[in-house]
Protein backbone atom coordinates (compact mmCIF):
# COMPACT_ATOMS: atom_id res chain seq x y z
CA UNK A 1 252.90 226.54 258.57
CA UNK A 2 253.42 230.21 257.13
CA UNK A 3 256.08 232.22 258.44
CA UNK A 4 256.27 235.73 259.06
CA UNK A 5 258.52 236.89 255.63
CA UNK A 6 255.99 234.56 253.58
CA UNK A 7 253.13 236.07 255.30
CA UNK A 8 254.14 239.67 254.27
CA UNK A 9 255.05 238.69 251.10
CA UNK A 10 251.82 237.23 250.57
CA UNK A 11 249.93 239.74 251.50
CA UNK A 12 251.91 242.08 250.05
CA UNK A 13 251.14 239.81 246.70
CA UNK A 14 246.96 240.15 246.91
CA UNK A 15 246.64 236.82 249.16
CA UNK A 16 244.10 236.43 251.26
CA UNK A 17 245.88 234.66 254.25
CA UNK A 18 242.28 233.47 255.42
CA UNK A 19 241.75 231.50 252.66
CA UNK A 20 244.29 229.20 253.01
CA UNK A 21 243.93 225.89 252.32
CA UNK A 22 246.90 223.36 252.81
CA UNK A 23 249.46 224.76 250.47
CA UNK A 24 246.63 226.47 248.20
CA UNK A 25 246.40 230.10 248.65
CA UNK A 26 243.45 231.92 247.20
CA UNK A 27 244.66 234.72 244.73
CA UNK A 28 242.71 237.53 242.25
CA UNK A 29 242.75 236.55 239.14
CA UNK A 30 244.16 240.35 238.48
CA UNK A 31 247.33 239.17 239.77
CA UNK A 32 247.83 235.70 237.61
CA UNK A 33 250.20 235.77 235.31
CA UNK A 34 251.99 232.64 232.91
CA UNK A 35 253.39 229.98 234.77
CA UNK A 36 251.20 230.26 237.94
CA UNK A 37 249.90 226.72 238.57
CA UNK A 38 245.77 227.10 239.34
CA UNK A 39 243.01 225.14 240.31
CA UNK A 40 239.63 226.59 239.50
CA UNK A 41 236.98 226.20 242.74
CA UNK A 42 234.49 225.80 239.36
CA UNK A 43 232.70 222.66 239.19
CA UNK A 44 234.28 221.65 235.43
CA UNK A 45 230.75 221.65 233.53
CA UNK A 46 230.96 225.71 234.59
CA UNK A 47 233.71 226.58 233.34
CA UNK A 48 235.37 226.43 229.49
CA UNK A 49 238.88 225.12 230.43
CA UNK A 50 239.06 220.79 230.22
CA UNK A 51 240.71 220.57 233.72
CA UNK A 52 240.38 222.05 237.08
CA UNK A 53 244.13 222.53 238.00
CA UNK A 54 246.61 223.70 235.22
CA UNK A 55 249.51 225.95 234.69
CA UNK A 56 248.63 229.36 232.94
CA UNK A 57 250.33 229.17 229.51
CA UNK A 58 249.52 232.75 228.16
CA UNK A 59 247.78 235.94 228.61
CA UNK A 60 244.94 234.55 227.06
CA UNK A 61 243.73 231.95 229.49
CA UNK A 62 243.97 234.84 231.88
CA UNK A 63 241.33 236.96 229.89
CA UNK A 64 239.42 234.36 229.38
CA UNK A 65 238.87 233.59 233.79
CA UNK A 66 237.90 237.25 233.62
CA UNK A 67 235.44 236.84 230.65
CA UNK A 68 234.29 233.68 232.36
CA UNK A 69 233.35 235.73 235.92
CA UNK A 70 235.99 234.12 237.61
CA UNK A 71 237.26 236.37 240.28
CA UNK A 72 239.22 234.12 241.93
CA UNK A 73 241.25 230.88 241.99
CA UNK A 74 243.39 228.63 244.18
CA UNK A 75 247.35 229.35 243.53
CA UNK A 76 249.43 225.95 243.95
CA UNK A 77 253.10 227.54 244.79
CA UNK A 78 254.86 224.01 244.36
CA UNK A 79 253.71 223.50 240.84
CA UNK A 80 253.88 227.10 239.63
CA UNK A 81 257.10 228.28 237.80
CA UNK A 82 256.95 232.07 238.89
CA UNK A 83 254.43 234.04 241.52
CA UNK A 84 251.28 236.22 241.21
CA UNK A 85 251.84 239.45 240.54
CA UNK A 86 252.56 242.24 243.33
CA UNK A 87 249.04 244.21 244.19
CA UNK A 88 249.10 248.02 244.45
CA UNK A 89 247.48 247.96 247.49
CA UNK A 90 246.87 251.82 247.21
CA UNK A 91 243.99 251.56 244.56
CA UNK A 92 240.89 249.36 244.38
CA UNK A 93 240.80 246.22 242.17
CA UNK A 94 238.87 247.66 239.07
CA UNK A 95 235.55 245.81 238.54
CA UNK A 96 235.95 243.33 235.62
CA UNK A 97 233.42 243.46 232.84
CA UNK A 98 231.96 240.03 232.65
CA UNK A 99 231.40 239.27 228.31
CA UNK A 100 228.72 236.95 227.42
CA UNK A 101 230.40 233.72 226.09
CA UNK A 102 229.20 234.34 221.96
CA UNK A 103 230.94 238.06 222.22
CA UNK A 104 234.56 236.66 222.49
CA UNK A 105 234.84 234.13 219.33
CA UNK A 106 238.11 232.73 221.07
CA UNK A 107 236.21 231.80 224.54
CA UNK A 108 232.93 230.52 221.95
CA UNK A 109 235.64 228.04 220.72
CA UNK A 110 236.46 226.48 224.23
CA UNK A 111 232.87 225.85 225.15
CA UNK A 112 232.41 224.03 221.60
CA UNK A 113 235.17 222.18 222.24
CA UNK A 114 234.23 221.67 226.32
CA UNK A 115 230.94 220.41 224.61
CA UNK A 116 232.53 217.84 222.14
CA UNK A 117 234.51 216.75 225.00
CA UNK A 118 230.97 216.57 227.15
CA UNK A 119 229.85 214.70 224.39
CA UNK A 120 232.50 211.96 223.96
CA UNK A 121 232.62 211.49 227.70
CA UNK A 122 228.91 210.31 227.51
CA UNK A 123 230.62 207.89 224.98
CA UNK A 124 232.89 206.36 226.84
CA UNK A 125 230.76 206.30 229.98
CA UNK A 126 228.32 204.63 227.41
CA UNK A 127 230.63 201.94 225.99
CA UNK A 128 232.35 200.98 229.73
CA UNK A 129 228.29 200.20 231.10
CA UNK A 130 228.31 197.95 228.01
CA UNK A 131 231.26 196.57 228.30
CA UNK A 132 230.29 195.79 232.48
CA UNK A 133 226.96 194.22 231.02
CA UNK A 134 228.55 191.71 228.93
CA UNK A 135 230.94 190.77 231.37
CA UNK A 136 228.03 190.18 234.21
CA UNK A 137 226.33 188.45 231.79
CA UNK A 138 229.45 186.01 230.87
CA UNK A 139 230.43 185.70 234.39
CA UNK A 140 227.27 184.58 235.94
CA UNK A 141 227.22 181.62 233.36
CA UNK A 142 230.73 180.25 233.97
CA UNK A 143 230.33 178.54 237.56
CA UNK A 144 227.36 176.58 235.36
CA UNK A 145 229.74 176.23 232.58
CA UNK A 146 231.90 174.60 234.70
CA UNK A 147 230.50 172.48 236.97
CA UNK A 148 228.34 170.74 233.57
CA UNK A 149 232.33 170.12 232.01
CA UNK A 150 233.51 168.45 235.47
CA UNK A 151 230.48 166.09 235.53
CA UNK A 152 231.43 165.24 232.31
CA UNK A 153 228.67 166.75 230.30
CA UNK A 154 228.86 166.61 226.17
CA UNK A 155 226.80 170.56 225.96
CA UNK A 156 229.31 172.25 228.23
CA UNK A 157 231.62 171.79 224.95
CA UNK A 158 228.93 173.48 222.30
CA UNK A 159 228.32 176.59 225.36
CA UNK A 160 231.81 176.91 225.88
CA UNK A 161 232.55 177.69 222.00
CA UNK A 162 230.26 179.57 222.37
CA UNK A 163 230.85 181.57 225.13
CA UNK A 164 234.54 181.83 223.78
CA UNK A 165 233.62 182.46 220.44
CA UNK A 166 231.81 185.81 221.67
CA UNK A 167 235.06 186.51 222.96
CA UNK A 168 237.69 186.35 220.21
CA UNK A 169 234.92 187.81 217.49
CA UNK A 170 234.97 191.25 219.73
CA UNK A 171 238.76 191.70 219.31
CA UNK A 172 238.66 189.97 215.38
CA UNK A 173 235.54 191.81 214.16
CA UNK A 174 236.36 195.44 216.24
CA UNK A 175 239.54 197.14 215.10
CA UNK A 176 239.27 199.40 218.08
CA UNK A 177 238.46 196.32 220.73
CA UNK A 178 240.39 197.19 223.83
CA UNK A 179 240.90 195.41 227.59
CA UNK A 180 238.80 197.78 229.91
CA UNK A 181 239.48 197.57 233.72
CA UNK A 182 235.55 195.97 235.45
CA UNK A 183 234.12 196.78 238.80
CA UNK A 184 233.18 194.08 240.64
CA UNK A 185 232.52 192.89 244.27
CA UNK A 186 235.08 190.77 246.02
CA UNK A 187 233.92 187.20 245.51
CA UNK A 188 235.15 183.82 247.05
CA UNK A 189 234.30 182.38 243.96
CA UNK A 190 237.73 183.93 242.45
CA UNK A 191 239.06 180.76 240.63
CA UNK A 192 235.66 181.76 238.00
CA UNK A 193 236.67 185.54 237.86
CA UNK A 194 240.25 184.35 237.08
CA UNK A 195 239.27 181.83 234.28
CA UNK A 196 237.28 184.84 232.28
CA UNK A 197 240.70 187.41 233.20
CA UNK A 198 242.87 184.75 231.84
CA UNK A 199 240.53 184.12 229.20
CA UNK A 200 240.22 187.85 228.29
CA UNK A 201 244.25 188.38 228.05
CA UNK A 202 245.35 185.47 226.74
CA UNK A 203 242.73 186.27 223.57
CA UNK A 204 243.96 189.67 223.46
CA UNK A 205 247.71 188.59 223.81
CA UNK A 206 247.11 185.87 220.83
CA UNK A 207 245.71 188.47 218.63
CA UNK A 208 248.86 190.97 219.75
CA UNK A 209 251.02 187.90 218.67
CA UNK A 210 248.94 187.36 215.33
CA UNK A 211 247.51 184.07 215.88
CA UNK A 212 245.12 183.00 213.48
CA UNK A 213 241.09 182.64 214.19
CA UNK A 214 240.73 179.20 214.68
CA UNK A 215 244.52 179.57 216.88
CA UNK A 216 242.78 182.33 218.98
CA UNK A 217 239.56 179.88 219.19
CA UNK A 218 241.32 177.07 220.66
CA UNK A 219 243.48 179.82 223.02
CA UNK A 220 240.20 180.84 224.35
CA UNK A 221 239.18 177.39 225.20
CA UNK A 222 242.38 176.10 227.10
CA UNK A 223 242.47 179.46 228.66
CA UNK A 224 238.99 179.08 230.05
CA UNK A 225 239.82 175.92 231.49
CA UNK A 226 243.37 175.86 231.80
CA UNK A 227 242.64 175.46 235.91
CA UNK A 228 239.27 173.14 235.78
CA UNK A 229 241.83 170.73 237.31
CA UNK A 230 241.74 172.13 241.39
CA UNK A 231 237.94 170.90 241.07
CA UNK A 232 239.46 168.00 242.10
CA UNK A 233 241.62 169.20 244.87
CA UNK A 234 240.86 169.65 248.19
CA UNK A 235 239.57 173.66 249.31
CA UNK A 236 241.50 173.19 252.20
CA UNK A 237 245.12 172.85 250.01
CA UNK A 238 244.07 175.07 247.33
CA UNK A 239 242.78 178.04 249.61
CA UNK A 240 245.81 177.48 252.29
CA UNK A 241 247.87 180.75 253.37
CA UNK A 242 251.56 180.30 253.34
CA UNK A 243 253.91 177.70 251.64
CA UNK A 244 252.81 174.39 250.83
CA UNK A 245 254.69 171.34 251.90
CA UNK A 246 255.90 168.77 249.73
CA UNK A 247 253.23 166.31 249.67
CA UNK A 248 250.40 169.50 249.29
CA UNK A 249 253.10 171.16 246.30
CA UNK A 250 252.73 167.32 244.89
CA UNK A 251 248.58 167.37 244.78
CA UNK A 252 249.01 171.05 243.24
CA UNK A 253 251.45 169.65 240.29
CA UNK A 254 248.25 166.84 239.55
CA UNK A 255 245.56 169.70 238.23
CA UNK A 256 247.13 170.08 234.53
CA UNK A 257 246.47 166.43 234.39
CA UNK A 258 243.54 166.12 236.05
CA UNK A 259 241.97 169.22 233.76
CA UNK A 260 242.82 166.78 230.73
CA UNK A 261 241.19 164.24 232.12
CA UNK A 262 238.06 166.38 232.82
CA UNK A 263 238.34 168.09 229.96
CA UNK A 264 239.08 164.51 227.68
CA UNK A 265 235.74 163.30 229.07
CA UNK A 266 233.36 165.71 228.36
CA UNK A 267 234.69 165.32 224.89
CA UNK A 268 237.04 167.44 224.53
CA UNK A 269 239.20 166.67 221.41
CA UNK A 270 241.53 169.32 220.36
CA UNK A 271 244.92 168.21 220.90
CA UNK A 272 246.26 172.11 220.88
CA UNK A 273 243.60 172.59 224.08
CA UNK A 274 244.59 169.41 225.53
CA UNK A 275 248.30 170.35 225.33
CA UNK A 276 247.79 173.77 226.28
CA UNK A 277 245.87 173.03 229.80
CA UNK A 278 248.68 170.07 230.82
CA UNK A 279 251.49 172.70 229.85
CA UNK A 280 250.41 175.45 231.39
CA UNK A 281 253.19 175.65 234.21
CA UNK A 282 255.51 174.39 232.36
CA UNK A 283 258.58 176.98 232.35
CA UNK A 284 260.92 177.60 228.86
CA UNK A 285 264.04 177.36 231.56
CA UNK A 286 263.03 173.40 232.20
CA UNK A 287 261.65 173.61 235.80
CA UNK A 288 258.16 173.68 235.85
CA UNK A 289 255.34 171.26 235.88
CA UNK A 290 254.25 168.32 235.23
CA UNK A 291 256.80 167.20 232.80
CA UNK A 292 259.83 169.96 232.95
CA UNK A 293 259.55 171.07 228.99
CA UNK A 294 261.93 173.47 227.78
CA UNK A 295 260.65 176.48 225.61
CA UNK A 296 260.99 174.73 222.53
CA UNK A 297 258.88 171.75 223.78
CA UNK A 298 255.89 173.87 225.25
CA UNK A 299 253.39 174.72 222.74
CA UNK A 300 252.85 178.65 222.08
CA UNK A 301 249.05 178.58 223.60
CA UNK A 302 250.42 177.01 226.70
CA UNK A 303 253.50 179.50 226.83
CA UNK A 304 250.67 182.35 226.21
CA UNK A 305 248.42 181.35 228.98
CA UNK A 306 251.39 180.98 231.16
CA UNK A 307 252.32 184.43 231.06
CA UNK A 308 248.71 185.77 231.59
CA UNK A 309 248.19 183.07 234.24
CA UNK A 310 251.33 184.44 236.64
CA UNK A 311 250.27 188.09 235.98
CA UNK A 312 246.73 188.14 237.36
CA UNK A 313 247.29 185.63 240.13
CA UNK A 314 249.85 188.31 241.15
CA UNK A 315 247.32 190.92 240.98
CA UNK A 316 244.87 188.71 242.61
CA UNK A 317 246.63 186.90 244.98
CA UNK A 318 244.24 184.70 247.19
CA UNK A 319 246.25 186.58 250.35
CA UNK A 320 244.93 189.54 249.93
CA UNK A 321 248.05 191.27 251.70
CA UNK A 322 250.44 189.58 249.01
CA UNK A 323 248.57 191.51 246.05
CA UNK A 324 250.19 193.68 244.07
CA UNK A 325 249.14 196.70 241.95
CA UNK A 326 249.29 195.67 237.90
CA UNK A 327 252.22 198.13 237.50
CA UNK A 328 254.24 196.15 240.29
CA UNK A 329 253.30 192.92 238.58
CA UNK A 330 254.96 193.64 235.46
CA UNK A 331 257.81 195.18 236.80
CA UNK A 332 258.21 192.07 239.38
CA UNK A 333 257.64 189.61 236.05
CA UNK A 334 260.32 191.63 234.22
CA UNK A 335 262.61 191.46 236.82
CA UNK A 336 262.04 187.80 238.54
CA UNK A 337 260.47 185.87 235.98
CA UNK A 338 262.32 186.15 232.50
CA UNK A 339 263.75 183.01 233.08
CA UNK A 340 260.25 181.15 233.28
CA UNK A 341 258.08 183.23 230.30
CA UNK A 342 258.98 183.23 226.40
CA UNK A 343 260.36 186.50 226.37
CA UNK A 344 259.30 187.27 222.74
CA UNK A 345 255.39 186.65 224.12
CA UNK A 346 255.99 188.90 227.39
CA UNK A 347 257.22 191.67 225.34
CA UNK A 348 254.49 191.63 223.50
CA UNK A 349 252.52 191.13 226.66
CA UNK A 350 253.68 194.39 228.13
CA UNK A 351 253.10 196.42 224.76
CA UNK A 352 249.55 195.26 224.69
CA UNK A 353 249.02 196.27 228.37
CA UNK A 354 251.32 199.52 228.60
CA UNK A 355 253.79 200.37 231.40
CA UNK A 356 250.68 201.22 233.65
CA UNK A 357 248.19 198.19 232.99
CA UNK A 358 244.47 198.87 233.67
CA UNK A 359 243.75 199.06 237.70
CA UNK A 360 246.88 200.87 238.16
CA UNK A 361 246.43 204.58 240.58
CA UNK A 362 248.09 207.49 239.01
CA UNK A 363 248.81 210.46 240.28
CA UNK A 364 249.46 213.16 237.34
CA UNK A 365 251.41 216.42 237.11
CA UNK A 366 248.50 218.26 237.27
CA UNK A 367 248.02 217.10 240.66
CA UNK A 368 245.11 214.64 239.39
CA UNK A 369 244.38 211.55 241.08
CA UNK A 370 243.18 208.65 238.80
CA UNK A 371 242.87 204.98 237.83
CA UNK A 372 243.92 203.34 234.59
CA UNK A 373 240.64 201.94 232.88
CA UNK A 374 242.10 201.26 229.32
CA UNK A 375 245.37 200.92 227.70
CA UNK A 376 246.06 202.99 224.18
CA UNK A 377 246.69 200.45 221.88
CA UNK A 378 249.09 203.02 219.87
CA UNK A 379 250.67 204.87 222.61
CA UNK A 380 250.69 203.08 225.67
CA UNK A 381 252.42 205.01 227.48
CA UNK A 382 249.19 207.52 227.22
CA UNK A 383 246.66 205.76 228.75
CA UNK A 384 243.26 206.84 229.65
CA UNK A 385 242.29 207.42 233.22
CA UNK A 386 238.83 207.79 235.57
CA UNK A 387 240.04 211.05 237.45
CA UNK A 388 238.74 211.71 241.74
CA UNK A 389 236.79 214.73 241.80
CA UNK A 390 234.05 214.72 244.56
CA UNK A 391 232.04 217.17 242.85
CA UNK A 392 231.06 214.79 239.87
CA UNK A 393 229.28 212.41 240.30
CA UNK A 394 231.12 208.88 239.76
CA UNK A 395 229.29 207.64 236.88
CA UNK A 396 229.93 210.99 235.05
CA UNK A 397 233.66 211.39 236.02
CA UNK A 398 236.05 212.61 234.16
CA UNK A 399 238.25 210.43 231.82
CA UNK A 400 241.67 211.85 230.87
CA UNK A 401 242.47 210.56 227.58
CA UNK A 402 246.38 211.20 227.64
CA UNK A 403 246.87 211.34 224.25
CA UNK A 404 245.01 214.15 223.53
CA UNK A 405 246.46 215.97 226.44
CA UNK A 406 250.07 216.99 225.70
CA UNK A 407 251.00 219.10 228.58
CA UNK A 408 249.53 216.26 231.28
CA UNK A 409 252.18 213.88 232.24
CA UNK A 410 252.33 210.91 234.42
CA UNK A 411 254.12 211.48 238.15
CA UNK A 412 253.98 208.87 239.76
CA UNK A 413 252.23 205.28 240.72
CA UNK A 414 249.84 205.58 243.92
CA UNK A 415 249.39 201.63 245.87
CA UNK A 416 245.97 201.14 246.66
CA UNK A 417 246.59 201.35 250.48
CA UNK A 418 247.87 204.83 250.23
CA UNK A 419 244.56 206.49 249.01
CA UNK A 420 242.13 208.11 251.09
CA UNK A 421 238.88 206.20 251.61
CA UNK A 422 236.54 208.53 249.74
CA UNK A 423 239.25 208.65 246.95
CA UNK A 424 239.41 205.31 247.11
CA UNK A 425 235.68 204.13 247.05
CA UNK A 426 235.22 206.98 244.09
CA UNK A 427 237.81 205.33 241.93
CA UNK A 428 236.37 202.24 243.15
CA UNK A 429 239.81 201.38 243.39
CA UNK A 430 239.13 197.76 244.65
CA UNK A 431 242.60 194.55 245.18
CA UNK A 432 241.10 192.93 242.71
CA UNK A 433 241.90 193.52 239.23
CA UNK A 434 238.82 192.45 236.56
CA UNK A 435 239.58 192.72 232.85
CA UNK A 436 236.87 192.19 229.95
CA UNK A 437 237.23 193.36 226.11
CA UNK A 438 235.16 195.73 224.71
CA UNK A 439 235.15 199.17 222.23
CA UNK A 440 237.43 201.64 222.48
CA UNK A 441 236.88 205.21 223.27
CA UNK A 442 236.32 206.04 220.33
CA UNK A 443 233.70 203.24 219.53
CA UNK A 444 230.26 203.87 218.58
CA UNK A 445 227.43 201.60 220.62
């Protein structure tokens, strides 16, 4: 709440004390000056700056509100570096003349750029609505996929290659192939959405670690299957909450076999995808399952799916309440789990996905609220993010490309449960995660 000496210094400052909104105080753009933190009550197509809240740099921004008809704007105290101006309350504010946008060749220059940047948002809107229709169309054939390989069937092998081949070719034939965060509904039907995630990072992660085609081939194979094994485990011990006891933990330890076995009879015949689906949980320290291999006995497409395996059954955790954000989940691997994962693989791992993976709430020094929806394969610690702002429509939001926004950095990490509903349904910020490959922002269609 204001007090008295902040009242009378904001009025004394050109405030309007009615127009107060939480700490946001409504100020005449007369009285800016650099190092005021704004935010513009201009929906962004309306005006030529590429955010809505920003800290005046210069003069020139100022001139170019008043050029723009902005009279006035919302003054952020917290993230300003100095005050507005003092108003001479003894004269009238002088009428500002408004200059049409070609007359100032400075201001002409923002729109064109405001335009490019129109432009290449289309792109990218473009390029995730393909990337979403692939996916759909992948996902909606793997329960089929997979019930044809448990019965055994010899075409599930020829469908799979080439529903896997698809796969790899997008990251080998696309330089600028990238893992984009999906949108989908919550589905019992996880253990098929977690196949294609796996599927989806453990091909990216091979190419990260330079495995060759027909490697990344047989990766995308044993990944895709790597848990056909629980078909033949009971719903009741695969879908229970809480620890399992030893004779249930025993049954669990029997899919990596069993998925051989399947996998074996529908013809299956690639030792490196046979060995990859039975060593899956193996760990390099000796303790996992079923055979306790050390590192140097697991083979590298195992150890690959391994580490891809643990991170999006962390994210999507079958107990919903135990799920953790994909920035948690690699700090939690990084901290608990080095002992289990090849190290040189992880690090990898976490350069391909950047400190703040896909699916990961951000809030940025702007005061921004977004989600992660792609990783920058050169910088990732820029990512690009799908920013909240009510008055855009959701399928035109904004995207934040970091990189090519210098002053914006990153604040802080938001969990899921913190957000507001309406911020949360915008970002469609959903507990679970949903990766598929597709072109980067910068990819034509």
């Amino acid at each position: 709440m204001t007090s008295v000496s902040e009242a009378i210094c904001f009025f004394r400052r050109g405030v309007d004390l009615q127009m107060v909104v939480g700490n946001k105080h409504k100020v005449r753009v007369g009285l800016l000056q650099p190092g005021v933190f704004i935010q513009l009550d201009e929906k962004w197509f309306n005006h030529p700056f590429l955010f809505n809240k920003f800290k005046l740099k210069n003069w020139g921004q100022i001139e170019i509100l008043e050029k723009s008809g902005v009279k006035e704007v919302l003054w952020i105290p917290e993230k300003s570096d100095c005050w507005p101006r003092e108003a001479d309350l003894s004269k009238e504010p002088e009428p500002q003349m408004v200059m049409a946008k070609e007359d100032d060749p400075y201001l002409e220059l923002m729109w064109r750029i405001k335009k490019e940047q129109m432009e290449h948002l289309k792109q990218i809107h473009e390029n995730i609505r393909l990337c979403t229709r692939n996916y759909d169309r992948i996902s909606k054939n793997v329960p089929e996929l997979m019930k044809k390989m448990m019965t055994g069937s010899k075409e599930a092998i020829a469908s799979a290659k080439e529903t896997v081949g698809g796969m790899v070719e997008t990251f080998l034939g696309d330089s600028d192939a990238i893992v984009h965060l999906i949108n989908i509904k919550e589905n019992e039907e996880s253990i098929y959405h977690h196949s294609l995630n796996v599927s989806v990072l453990a091909i990216m992660l091979g190419k990260k670690a330079k495995l060759t085609a027909s490697e990344m081939h047989l990766l995308g194979m044993a990944a895709l299957f790597h848990d056909i094994g629980k078909s033949r485990i009971e719903k009741k011990v695969l879908k229970k909450r809480g620890p399992l006891n030893k004779a249930e933990s025993a049954i669990i330890h029997l899919h990596p076999q069993y998925g051989v076995d399947i996998l074996t009879k529908s013809g299956v015949r690639d030792v490196e995808v046979l060995h990859a689906v039975k060593e899956h949980h193996e760990h390099c320290n000796g303790m996992g399952y079923p055979s306790g291999l050390k590192r140097e006995n697991i083979s590298k497409l195992a150890r690959i799916i391994a580490i891809v395996d643990s991170y999006d059954n962390l994210c999507n955790n079958q107990d919903i309440e135990k799920r953790m954000t994909p920035y948690e989940v690699l700090s939690y691997m990084y901290t608990k789990q080095q002992h289990l994962l090849d190290l040189d693989l992880f690090s990898v791992f976490i350069r391909s996905m950047g400190i703040y993976p896909p699916g990961t709430v951000l809030q940025l020094s702007n005061g921004e609220i977004g989600i992660v929806i792609t990783i920058n394969p050169n910088n990732p610690l820029k990512p690009s993010l799908l920013l909240y702002d009510p008055n855009i429509p959701r399928e035109e939001a904004l995207i934040c490309e970091m990189e090519e926004n210098e002053d914006i950095a990153i604040e802080k990490s938001i969990h899921i449960s913190e957000l507001p509903d309406k911020v949360r349904l915008y970002l469609s910020a959903t507990t679970q995660v949903t990766y598929f490959m597709g072109k980067g922002a910068g990819g034509g269609n």
